[in-house]
PDB file of N, CA and C in Angstrom:
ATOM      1  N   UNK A   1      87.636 -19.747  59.156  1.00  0.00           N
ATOM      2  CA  UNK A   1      86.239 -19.957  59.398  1.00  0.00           C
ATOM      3  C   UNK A   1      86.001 -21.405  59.811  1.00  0.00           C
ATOM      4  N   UNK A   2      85.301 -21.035  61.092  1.00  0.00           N
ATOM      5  CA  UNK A   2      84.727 -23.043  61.173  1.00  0.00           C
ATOM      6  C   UNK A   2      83.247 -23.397  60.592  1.00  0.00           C
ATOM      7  N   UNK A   3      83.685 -24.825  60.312  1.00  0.00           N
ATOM      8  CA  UNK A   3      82.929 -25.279  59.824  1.00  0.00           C
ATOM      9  C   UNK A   3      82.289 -26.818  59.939  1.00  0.00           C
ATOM     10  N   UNK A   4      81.046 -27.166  60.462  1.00  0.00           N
ATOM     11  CA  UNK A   4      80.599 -28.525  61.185  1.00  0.00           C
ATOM     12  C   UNK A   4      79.957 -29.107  60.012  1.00  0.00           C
ATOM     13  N   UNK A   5      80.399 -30.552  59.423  1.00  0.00           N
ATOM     14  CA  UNK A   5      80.296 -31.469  58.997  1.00  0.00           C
ATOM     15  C   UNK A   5      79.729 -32.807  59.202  1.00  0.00           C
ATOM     16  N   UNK A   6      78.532 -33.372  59.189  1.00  0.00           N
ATOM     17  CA  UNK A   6      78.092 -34.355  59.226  1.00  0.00           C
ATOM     18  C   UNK A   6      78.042 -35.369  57.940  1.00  0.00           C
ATOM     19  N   UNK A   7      78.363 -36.550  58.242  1.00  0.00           N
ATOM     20  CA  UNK A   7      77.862 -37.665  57.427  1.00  0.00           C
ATOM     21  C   UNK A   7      78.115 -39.347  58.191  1.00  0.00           C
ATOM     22  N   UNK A   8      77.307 -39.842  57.458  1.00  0.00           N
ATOM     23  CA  UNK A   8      76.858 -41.042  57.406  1.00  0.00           C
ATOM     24  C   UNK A   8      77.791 -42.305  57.134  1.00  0.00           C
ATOM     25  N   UNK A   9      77.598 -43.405  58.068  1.00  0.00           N
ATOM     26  CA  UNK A   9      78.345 -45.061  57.446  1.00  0.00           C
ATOM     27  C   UNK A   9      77.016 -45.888  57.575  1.00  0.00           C
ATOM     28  N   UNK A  10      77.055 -46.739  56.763  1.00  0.00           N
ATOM     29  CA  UNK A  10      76.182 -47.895  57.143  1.00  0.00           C
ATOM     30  C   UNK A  10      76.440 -49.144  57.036  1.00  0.00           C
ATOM     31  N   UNK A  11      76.062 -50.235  57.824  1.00  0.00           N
ATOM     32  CA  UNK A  11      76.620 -51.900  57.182  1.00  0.00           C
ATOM     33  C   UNK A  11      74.846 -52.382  57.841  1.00  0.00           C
ATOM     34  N   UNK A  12      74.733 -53.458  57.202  1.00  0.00           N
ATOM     35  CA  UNK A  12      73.613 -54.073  57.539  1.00  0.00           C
ATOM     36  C   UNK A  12      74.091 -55.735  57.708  1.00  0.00           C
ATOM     37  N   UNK A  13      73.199 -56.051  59.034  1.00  0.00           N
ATOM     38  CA  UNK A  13      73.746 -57.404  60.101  1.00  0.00           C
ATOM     39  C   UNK A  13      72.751 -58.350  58.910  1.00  0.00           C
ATOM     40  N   UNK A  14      73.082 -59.653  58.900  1.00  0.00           N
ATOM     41  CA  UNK A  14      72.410 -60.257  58.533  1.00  0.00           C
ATOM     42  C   UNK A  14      70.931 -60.285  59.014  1.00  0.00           C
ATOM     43  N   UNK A  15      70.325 -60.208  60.173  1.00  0.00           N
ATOM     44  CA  UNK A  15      68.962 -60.378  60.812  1.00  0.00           C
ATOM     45  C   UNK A  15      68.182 -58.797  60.188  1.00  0.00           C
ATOM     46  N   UNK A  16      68.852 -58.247  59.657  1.00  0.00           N
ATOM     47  CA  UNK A  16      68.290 -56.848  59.021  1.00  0.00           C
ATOM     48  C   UNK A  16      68.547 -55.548  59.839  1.00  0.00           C
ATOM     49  N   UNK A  17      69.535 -55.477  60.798  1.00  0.00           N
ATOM     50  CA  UNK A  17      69.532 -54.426  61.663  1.00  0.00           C
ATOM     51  C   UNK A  17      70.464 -53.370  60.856  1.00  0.00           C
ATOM     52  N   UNK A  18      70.839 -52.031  60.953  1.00  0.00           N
ATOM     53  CA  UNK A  18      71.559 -51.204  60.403  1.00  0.00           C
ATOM     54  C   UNK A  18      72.135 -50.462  61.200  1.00  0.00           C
ATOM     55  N   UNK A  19      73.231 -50.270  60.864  1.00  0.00           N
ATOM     56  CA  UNK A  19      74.457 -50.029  61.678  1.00  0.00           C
ATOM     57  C   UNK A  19      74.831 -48.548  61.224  1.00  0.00           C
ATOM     58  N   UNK A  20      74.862 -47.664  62.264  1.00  0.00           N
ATOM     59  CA  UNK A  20      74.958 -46.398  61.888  1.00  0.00           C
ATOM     60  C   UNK A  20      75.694 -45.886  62.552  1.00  0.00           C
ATOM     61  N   UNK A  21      77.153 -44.913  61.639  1.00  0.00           N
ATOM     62  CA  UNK A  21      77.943 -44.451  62.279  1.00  0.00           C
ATOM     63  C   UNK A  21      77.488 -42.595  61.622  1.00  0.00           C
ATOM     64  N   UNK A  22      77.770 -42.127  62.584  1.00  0.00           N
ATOM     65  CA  UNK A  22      77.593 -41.004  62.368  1.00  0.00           C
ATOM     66  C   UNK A  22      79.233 -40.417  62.529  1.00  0.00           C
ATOM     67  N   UNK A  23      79.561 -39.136  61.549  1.00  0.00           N
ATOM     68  CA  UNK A  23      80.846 -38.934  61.898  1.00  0.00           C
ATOM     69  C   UNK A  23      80.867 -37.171  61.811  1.00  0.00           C
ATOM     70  N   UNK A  24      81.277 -36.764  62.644  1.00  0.00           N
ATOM     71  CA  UNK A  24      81.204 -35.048  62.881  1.00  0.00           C
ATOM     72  C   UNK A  24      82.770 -34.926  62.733  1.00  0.00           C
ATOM     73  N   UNK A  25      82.745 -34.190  61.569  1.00  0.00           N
ATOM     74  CA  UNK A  25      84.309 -33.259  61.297  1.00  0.00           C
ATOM     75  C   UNK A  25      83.909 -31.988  62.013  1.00  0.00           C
ATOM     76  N   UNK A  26      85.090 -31.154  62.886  1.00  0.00           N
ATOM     77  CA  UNK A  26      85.157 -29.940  62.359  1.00  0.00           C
ATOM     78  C   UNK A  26      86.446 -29.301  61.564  1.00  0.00           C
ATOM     79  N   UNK A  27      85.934 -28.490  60.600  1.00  0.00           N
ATOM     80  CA  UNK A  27      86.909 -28.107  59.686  1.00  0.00           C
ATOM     81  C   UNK A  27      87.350 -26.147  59.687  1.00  0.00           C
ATOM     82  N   UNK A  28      88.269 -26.163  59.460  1.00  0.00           N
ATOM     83  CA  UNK A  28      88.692 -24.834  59.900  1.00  0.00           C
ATOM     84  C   UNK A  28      89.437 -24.511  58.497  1.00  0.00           C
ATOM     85  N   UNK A  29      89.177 -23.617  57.813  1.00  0.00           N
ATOM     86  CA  UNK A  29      89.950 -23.025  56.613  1.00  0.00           C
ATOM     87  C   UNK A  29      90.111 -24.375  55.703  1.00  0.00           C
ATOM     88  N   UNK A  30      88.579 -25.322  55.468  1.00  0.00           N
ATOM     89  CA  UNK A  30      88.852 -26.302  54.630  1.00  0.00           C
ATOM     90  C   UNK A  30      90.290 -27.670  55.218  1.00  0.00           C
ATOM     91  N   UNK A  31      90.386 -27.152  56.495  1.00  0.00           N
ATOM     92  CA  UNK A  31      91.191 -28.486  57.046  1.00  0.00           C
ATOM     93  C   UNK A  31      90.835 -28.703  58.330  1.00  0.00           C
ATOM     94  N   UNK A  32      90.755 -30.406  58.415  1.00  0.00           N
ATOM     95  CA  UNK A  32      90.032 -31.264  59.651  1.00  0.00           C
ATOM     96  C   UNK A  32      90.783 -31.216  60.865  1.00  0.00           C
ATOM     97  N   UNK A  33      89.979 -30.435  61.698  1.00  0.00           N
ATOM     98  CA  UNK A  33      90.542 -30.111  62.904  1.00  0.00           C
ATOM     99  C   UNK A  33      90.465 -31.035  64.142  1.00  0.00           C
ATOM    100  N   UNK A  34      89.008 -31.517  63.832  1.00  0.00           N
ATOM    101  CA  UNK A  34      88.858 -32.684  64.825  1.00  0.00           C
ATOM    102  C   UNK A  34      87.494 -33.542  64.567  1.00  0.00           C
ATOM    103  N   UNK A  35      87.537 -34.657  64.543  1.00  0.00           N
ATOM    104  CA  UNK A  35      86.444 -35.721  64.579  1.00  0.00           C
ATOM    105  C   UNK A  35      85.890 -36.866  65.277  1.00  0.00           C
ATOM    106  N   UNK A  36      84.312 -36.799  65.330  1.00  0.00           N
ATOM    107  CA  UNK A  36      84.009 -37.780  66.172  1.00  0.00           C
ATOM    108  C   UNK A  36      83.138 -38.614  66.227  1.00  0.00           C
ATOM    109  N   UNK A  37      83.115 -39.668  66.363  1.00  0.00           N
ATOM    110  CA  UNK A  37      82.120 -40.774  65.746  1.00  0.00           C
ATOM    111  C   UNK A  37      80.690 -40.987  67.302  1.00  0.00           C
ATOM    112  N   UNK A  38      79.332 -41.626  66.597  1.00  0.00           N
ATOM    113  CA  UNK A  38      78.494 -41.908  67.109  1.00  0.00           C
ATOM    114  C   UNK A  38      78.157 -42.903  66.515  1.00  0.00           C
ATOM    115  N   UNK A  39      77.796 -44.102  67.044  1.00  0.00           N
ATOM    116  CA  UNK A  39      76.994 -45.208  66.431  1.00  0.00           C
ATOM    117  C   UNK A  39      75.944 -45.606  66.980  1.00  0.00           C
ATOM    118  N   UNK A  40      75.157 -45.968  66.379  1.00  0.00           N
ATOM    119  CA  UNK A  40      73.802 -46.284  67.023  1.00  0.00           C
ATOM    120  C   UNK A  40      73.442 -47.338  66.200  1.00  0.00           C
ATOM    121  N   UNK A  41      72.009 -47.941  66.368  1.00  0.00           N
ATOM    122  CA  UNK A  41      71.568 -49.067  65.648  1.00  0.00           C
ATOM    123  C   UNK A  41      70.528 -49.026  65.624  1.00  0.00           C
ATOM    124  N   UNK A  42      69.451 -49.298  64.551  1.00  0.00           N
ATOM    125  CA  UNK A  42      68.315 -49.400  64.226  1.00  0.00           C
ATOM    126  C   UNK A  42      67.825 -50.872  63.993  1.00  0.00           C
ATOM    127  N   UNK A  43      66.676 -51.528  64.692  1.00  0.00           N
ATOM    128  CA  UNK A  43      66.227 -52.752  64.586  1.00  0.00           C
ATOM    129  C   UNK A  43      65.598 -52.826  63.238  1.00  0.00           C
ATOM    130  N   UNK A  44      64.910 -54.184  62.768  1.00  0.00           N
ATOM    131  CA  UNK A  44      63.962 -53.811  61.853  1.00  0.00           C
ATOM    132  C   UNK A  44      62.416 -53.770  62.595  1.00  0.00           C
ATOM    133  N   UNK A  45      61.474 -52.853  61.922  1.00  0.00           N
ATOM    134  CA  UNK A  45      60.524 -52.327  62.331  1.00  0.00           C
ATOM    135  C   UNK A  45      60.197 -51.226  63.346  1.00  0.00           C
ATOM    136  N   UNK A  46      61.247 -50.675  63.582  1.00  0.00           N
ATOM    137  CA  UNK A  46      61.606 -49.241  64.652  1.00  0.00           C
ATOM    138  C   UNK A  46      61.268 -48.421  63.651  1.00  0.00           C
ATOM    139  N   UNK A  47      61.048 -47.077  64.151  1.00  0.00           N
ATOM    140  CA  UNK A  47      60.532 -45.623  63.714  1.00  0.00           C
ATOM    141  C   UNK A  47      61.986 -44.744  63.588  1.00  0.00           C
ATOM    142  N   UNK A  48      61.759 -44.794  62.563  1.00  0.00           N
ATOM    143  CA  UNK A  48      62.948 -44.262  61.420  1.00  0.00           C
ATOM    144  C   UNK A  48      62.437 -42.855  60.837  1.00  0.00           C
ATOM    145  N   UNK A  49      61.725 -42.226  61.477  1.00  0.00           N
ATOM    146  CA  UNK A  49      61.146 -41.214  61.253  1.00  0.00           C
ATOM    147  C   UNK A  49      62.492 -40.017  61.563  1.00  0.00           C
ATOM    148  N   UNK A  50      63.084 -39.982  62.497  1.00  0.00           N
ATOM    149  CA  UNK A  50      63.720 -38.778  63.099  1.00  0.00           C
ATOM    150  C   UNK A  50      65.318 -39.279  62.713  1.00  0.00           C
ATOM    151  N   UNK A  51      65.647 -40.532  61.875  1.00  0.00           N
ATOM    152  CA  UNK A  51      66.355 -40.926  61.151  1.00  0.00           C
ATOM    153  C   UNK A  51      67.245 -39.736  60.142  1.00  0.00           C
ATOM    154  N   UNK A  52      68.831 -40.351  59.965  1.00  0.00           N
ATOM    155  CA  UNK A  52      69.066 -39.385  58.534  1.00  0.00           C
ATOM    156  C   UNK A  52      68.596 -40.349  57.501  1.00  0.00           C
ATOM    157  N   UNK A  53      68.460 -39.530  56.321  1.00  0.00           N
ATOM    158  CA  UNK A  53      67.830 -39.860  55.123  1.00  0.00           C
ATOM    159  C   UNK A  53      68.108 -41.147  54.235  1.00  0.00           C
ATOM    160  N   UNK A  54      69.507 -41.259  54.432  1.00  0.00           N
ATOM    161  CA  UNK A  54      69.818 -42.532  53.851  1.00  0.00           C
ATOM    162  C   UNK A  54      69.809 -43.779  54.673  1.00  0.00           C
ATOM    163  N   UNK A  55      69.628 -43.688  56.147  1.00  0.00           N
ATOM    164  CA  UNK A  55      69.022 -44.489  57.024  1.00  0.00           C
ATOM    165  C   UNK A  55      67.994 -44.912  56.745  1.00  0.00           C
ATOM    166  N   UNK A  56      66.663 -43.750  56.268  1.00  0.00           N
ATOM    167  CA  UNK A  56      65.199 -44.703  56.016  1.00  0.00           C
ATOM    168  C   UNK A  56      65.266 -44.677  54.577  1.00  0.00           C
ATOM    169  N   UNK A  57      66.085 -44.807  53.831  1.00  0.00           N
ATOM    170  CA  UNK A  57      66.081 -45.180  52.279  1.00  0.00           C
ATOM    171  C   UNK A  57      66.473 -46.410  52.618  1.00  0.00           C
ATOM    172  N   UNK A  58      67.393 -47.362  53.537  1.00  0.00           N
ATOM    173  CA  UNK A  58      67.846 -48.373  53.326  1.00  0.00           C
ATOM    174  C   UNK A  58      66.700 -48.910  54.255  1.00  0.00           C
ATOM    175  N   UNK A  59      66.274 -48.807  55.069  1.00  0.00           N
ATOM    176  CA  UNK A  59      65.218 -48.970  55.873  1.00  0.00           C
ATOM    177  C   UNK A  59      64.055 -49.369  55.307  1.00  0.00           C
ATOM    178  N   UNK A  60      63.861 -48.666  54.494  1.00  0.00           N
ATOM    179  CA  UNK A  60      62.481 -49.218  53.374  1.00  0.00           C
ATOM    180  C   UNK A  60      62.707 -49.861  52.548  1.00  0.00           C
ATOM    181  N   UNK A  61      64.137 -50.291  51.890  1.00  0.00           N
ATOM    182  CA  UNK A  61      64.580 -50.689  51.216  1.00  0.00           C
ATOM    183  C   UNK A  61      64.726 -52.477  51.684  1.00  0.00           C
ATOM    184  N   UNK A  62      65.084 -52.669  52.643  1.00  0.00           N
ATOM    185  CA  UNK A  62      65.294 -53.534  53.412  1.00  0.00           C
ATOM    186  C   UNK A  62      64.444 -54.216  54.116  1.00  0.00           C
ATOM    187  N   UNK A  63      63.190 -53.627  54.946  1.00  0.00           N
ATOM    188  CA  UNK A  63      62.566 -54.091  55.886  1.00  0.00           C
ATOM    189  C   UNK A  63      61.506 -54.458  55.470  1.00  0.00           C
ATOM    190  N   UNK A  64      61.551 -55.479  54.886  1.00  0.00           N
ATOM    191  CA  UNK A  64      60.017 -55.845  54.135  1.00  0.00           C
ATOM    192  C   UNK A  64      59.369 -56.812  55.474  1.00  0.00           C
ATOM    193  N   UNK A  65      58.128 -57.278  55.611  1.00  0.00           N
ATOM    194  CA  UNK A  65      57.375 -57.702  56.217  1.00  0.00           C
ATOM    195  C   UNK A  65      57.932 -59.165  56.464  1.00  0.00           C
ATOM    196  N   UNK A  66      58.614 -59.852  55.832  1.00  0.00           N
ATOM    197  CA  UNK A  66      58.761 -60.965  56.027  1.00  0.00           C
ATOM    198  C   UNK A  66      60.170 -60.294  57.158  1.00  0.00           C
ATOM    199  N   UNK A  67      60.711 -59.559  57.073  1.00  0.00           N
ATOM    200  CA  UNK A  67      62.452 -59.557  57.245  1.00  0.00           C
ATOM    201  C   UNK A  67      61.889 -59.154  58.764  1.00  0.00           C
ATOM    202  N   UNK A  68      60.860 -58.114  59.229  1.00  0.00           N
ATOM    203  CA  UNK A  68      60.520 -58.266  60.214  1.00  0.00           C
ATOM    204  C   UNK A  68      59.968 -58.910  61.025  1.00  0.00           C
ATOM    205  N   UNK A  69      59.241 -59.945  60.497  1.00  0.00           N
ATOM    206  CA  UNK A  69      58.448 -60.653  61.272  1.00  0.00           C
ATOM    207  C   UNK A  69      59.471 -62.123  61.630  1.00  0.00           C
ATOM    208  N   UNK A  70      60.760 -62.162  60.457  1.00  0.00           N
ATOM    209  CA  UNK A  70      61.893 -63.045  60.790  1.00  0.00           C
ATOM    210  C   UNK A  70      62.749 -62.441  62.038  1.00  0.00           C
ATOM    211  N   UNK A  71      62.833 -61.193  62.143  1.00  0.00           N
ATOM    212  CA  UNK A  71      63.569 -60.450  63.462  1.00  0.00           C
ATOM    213  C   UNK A  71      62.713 -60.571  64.476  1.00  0.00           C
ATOM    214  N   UNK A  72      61.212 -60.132  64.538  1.00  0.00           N
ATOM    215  CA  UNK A  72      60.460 -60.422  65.633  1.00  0.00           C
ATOM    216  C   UNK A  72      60.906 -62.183  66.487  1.00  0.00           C
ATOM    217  N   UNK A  73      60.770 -62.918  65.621  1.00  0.00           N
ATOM    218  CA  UNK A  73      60.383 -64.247  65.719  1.00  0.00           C
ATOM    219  C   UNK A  73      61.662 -64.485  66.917  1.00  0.00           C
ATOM    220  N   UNK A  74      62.847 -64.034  66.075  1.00  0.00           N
ATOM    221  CA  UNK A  74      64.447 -64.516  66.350  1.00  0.00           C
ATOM    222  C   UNK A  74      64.383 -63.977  67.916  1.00  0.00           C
ATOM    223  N   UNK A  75      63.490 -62.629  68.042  1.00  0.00           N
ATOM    224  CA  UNK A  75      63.365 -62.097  69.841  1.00  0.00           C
ATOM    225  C   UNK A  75      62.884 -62.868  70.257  1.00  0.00           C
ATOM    226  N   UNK A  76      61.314 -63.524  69.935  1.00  0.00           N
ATOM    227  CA  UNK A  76      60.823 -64.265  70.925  1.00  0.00           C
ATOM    228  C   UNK A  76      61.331 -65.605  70.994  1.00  0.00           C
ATOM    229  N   UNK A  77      62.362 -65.815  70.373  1.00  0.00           N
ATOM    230  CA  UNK A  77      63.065 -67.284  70.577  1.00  0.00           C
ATOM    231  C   UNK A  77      64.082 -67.090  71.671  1.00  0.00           C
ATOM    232  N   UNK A  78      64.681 -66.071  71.151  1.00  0.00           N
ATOM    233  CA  UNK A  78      66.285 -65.767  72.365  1.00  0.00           C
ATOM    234  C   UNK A  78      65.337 -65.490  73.546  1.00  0.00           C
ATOM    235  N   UNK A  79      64.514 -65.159  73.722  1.00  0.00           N
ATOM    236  CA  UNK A  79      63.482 -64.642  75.369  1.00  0.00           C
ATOM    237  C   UNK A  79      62.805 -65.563  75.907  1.00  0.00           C
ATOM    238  N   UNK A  80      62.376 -67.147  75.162  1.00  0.00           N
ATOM    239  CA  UNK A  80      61.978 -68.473  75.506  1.00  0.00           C
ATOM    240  C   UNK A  80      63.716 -68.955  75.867  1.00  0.00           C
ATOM    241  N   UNK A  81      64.585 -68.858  75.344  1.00  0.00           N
ATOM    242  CA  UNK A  81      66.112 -69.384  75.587  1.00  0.00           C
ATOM    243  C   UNK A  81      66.525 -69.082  76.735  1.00  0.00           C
ATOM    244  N   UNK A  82      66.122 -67.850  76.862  1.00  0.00           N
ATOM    245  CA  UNK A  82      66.422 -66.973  78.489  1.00  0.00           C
ATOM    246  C   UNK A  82      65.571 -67.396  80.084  1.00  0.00           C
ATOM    247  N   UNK A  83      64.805 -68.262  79.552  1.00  0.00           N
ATOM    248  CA  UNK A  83      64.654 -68.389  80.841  1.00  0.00           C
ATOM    249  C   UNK A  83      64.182 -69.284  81.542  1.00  0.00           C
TER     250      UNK A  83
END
């Protein structure tokens, strides 16, 4: 019987961003047949709505008002740097 497996990695950057690996087993008679990773990244203050679950647990956990408005700031500095 097959069987599709999802779960979760996370590390968080110092500036508050979260690092998300997603990892898809498939498993066949309880043994891993093949796997494959997705990573993506979440800023702070992005919509974490369509998120997995322990994504916006650390998300709320993390993104307090100051931590965003320190990530906002850090954009509009690198975008005055740029040009």
């Amino acid at each position: 019987m097959l069987e599709k497996q999802i779960s979760y990695d996370h590390s968080i950057t110092e500036l508050g961003h979260i690092q998300v690996r997603q990892i898809t087993r498939i498993m066949e008679d309880g043994k891993e047949i093949s796997k494959t990773y997705h990573r993506h990244v979440l800023s702070p203050g992005d919509n974490v709505s369509k998120a997995d679950e322990r994504s916006k647990k650390i998300a709320q956990a993390i993104w307090t008002p100051e931590v965003i408005a320190a990530y906002e700031a850090k954009i509009v500095e690198s975008e005055v740097e740029n040009v």
